[in-house]
C-alpha atoms as a PDB file:
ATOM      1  CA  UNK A   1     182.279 -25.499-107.766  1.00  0.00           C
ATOM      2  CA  UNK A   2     178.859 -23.563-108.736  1.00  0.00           C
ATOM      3  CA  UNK A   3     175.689 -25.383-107.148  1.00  0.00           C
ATOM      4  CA  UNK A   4     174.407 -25.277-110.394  1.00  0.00           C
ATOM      5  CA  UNK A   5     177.412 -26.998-112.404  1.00  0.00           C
ATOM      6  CA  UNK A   6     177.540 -30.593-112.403  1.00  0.00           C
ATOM      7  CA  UNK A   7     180.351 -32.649-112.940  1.00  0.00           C
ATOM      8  CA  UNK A   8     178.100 -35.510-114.709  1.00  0.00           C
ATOM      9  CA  UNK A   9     178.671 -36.053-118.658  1.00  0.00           C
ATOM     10  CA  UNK A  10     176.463 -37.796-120.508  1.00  0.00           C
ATOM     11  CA  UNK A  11     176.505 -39.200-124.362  1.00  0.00           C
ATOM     12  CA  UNK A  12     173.937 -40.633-126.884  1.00  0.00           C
ATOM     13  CA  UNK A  13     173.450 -42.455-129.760  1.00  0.00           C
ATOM     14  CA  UNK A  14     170.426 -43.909-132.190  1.00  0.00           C
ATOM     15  CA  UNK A  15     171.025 -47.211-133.765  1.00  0.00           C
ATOM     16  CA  UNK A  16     168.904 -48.824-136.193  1.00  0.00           C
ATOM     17  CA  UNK A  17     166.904 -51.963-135.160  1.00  0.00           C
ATOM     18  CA  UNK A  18     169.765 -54.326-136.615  1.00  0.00           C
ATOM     19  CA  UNK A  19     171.375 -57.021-135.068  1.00  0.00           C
ATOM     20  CA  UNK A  20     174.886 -55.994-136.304  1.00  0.00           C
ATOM     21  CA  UNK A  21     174.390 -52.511-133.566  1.00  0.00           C
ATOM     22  CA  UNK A  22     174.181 -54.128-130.544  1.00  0.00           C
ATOM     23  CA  UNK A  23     178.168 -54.690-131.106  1.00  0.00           C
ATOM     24  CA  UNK A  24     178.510 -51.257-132.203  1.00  0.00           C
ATOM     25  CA  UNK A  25     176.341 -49.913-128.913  1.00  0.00           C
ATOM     26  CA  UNK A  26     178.994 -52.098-126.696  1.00  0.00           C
ATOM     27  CA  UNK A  27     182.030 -51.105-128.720  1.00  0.00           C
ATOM     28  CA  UNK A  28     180.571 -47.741-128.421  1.00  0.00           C
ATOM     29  CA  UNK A  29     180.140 -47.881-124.168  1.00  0.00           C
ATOM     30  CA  UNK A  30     183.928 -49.602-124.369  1.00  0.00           C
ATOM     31  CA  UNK A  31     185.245 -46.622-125.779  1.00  0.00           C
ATOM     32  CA  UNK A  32     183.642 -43.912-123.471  1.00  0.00           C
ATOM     33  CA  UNK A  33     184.283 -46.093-120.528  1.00  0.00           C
ATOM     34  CA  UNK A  34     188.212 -46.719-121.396  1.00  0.00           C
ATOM     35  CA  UNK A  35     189.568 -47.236-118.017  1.00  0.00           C
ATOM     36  CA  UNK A  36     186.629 -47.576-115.665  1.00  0.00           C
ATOM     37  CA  UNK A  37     186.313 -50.747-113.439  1.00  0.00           C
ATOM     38  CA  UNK A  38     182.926 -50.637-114.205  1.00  0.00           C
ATOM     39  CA  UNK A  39     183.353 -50.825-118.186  1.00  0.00           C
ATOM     40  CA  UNK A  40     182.970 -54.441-118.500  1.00  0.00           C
ATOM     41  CA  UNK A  41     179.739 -54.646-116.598  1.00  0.00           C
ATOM     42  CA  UNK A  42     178.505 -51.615-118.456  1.00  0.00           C
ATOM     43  CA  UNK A  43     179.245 -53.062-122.006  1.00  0.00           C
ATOM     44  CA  UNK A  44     177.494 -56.415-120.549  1.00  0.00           C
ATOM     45  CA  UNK A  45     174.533 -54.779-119.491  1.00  0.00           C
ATOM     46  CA  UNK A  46     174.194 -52.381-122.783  1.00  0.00           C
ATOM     47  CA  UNK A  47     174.686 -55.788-125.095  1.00  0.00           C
ATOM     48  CA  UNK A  48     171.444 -56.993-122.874  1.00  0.00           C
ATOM     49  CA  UNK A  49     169.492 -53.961-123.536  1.00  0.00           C
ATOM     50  CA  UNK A  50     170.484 -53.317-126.747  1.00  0.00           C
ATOM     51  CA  UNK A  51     169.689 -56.598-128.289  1.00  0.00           C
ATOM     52  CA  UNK A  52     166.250 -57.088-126.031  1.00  0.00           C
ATOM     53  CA  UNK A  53     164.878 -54.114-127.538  1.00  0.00           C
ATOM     54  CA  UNK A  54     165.699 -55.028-131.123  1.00  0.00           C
ATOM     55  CA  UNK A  55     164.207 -58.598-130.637  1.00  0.00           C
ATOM     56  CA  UNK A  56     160.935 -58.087-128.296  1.00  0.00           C
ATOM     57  CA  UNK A  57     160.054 -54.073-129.479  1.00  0.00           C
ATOM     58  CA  UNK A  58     158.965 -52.554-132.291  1.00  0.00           C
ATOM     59  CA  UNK A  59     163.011 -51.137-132.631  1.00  0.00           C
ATOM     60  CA  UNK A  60     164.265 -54.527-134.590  1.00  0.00           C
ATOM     61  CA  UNK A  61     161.243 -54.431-136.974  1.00  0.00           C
ATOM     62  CA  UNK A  62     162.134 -52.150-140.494  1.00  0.00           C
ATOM     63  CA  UNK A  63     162.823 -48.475-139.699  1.00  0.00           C
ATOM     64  CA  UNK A  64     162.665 -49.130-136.149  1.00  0.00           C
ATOM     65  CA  UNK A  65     166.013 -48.225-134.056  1.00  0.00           C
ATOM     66  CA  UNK A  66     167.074 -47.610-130.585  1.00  0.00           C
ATOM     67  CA  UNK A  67     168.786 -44.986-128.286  1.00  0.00           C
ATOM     68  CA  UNK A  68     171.305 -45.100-126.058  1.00  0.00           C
ATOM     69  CA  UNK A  69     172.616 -43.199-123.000  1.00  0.00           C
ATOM     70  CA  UNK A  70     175.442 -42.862-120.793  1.00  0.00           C
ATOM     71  CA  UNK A  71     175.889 -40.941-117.847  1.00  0.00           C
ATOM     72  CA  UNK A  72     179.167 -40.831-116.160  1.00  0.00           C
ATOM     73  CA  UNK A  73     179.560 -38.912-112.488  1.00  0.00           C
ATOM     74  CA  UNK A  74     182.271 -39.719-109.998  1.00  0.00           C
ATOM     75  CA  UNK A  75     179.638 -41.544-108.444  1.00  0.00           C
ATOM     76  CA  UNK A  76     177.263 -43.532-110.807  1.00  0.00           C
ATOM     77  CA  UNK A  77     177.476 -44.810-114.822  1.00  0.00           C
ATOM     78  CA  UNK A  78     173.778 -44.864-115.675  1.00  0.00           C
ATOM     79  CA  UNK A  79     173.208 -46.415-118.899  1.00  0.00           C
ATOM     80  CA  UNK A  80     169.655 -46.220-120.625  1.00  0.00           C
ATOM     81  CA  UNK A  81     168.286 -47.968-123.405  1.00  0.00           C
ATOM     82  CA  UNK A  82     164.992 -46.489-124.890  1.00  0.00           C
ATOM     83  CA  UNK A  83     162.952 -48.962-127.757  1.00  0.00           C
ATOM     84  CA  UNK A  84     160.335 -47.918-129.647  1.00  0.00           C
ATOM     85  CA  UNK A  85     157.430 -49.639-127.810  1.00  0.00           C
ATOM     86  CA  UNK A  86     154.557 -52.341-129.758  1.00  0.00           C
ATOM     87  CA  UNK A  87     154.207 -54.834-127.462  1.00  0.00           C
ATOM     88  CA  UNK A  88     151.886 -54.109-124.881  1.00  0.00           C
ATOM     89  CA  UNK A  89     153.655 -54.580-121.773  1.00  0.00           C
ATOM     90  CA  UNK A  90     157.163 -53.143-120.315  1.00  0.00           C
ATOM     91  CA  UNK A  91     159.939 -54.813-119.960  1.00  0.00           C
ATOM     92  CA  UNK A  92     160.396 -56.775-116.316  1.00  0.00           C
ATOM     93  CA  UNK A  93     162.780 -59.192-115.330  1.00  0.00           C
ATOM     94  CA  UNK A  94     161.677 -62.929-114.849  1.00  0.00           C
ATOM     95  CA  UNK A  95     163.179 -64.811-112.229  1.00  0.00           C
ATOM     96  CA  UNK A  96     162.538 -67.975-113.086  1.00  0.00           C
ATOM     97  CA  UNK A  97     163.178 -71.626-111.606  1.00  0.00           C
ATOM     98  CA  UNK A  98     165.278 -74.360-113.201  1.00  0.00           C
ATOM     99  CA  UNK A  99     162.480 -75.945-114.610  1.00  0.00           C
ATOM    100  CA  UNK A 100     161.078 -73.148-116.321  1.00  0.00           C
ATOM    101  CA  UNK A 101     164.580 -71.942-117.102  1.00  0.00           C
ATOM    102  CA  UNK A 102     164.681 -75.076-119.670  1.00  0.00           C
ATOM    103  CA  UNK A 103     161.221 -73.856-121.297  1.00  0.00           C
ATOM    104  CA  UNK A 104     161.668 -70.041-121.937  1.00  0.00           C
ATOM    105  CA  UNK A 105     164.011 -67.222-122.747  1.00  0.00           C
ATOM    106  CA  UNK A 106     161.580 -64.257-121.890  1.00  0.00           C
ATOM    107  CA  UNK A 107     162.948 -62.196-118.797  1.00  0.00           C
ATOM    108  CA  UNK A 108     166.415 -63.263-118.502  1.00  0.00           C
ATOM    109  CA  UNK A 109     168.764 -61.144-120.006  1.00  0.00           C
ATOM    110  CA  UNK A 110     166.794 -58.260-118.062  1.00  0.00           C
ATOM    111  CA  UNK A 111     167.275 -60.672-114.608  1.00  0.00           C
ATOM    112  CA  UNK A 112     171.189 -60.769-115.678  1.00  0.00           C
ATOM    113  CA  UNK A 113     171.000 -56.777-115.399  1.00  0.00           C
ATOM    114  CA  UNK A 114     169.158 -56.782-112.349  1.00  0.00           C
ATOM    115  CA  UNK A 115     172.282 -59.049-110.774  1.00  0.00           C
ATOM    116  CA  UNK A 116     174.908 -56.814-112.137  1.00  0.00           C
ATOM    117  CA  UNK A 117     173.487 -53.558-111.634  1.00  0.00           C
ATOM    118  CA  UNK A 118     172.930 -51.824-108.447  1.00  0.00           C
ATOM    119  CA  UNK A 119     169.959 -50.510-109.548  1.00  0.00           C
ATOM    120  CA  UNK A 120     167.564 -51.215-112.373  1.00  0.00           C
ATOM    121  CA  UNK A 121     164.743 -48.577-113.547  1.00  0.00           C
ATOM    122  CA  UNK A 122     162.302 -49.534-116.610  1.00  0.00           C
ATOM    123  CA  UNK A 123     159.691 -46.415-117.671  1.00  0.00           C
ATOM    124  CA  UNK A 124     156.416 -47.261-119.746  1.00  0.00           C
ATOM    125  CA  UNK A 125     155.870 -44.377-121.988  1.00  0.00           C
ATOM    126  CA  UNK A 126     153.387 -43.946-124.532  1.00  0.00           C
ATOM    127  CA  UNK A 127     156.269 -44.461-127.432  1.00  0.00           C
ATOM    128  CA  UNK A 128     158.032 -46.692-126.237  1.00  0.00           C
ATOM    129  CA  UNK A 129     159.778 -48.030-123.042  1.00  0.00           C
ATOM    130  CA  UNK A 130     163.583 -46.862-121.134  1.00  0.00           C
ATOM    131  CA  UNK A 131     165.164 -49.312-119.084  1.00  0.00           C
ATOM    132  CA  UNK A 132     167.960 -47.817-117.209  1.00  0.00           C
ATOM    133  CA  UNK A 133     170.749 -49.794-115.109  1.00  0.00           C
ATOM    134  CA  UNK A 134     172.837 -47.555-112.667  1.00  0.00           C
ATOM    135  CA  UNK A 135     176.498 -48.666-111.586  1.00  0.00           C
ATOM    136  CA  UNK A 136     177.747 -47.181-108.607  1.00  0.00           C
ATOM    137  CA  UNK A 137     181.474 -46.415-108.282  1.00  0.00           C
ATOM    138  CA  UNK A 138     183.071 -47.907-105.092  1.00  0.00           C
ATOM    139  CA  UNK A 139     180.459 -50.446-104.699  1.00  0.00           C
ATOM    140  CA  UNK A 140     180.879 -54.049-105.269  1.00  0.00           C
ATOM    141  CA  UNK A 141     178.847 -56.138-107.969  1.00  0.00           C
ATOM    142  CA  UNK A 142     175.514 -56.764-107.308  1.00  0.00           C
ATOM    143  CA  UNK A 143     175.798 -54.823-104.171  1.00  0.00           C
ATOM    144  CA  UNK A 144     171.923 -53.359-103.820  1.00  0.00           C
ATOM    145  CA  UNK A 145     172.312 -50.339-101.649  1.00  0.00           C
ATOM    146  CA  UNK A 146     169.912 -50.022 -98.318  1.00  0.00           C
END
């Protein structure tokens, strides 16, 4: 192969801010992941990002929408979810105690794609915020690399 050819493919798609697209995001994954091991994680973790950024950005108020990428190499899915920003702060995950768990929602779904993923990246832009979870092939779930 050319050094400069890479064997990575990679898809997108905008989705308005409605609830109804977070099952058309996963349906979406599903179908570009048909026969992965990893395809049931990945359609977890893009339901999680999907929905968070049409219920805590500026992406689930009117005209507001999301994007979504996947990346597919023999050795990694990366799947990125980019909102349209307005609150302030980036995403982060919360990992919270049983006590608090009882009290608030705020930081879990992200903490659920911390555990599944291998690796979880979230970028602060000026528009907006990407969180992208990476699954690597051959690698158990959960299993954080050295």
């Amino acid at each position: 192969m050319h050094e400069y050819t890479s064997t990575a493919r990679v898809w997108g798609l905008s989705c308005p801010g409605f609830p109804e697209e977070v099952s058309r995001a996963r349906r979406w994954t599903r179908d570009i992941l048909r026969g992965s091991p990893l395809a049931e994680d990945a359609e977890l973790i893009v339901s999680e990002l999907s929905a968070n950024a049409i219920l805590h950005t500026a992406s689930g108020r009117e005209r507001g929408s999301f994007y979504l990428a996947v990346a597919v190499s023999p050795q990694v899915i990366a799947l990125s979810v980019t909102d349209e920003g307005g609150t302030g702060t980036a995403p982060k995950a919360e990992h919270q105690d049983q006590d608090q768990e009882a009290e608030a929602e705020n930081g879990r779904g992200l903490g659920m794609v911390s555990v599944i993923a291998h690796r979880v990246v979230v970028y602060d832009g000026d528009n907006g915020h990407t969180v992208t979870a990476e699954l690597f092939a051959g690698q158990r779930r959960g299993g954080h690399p050295c």
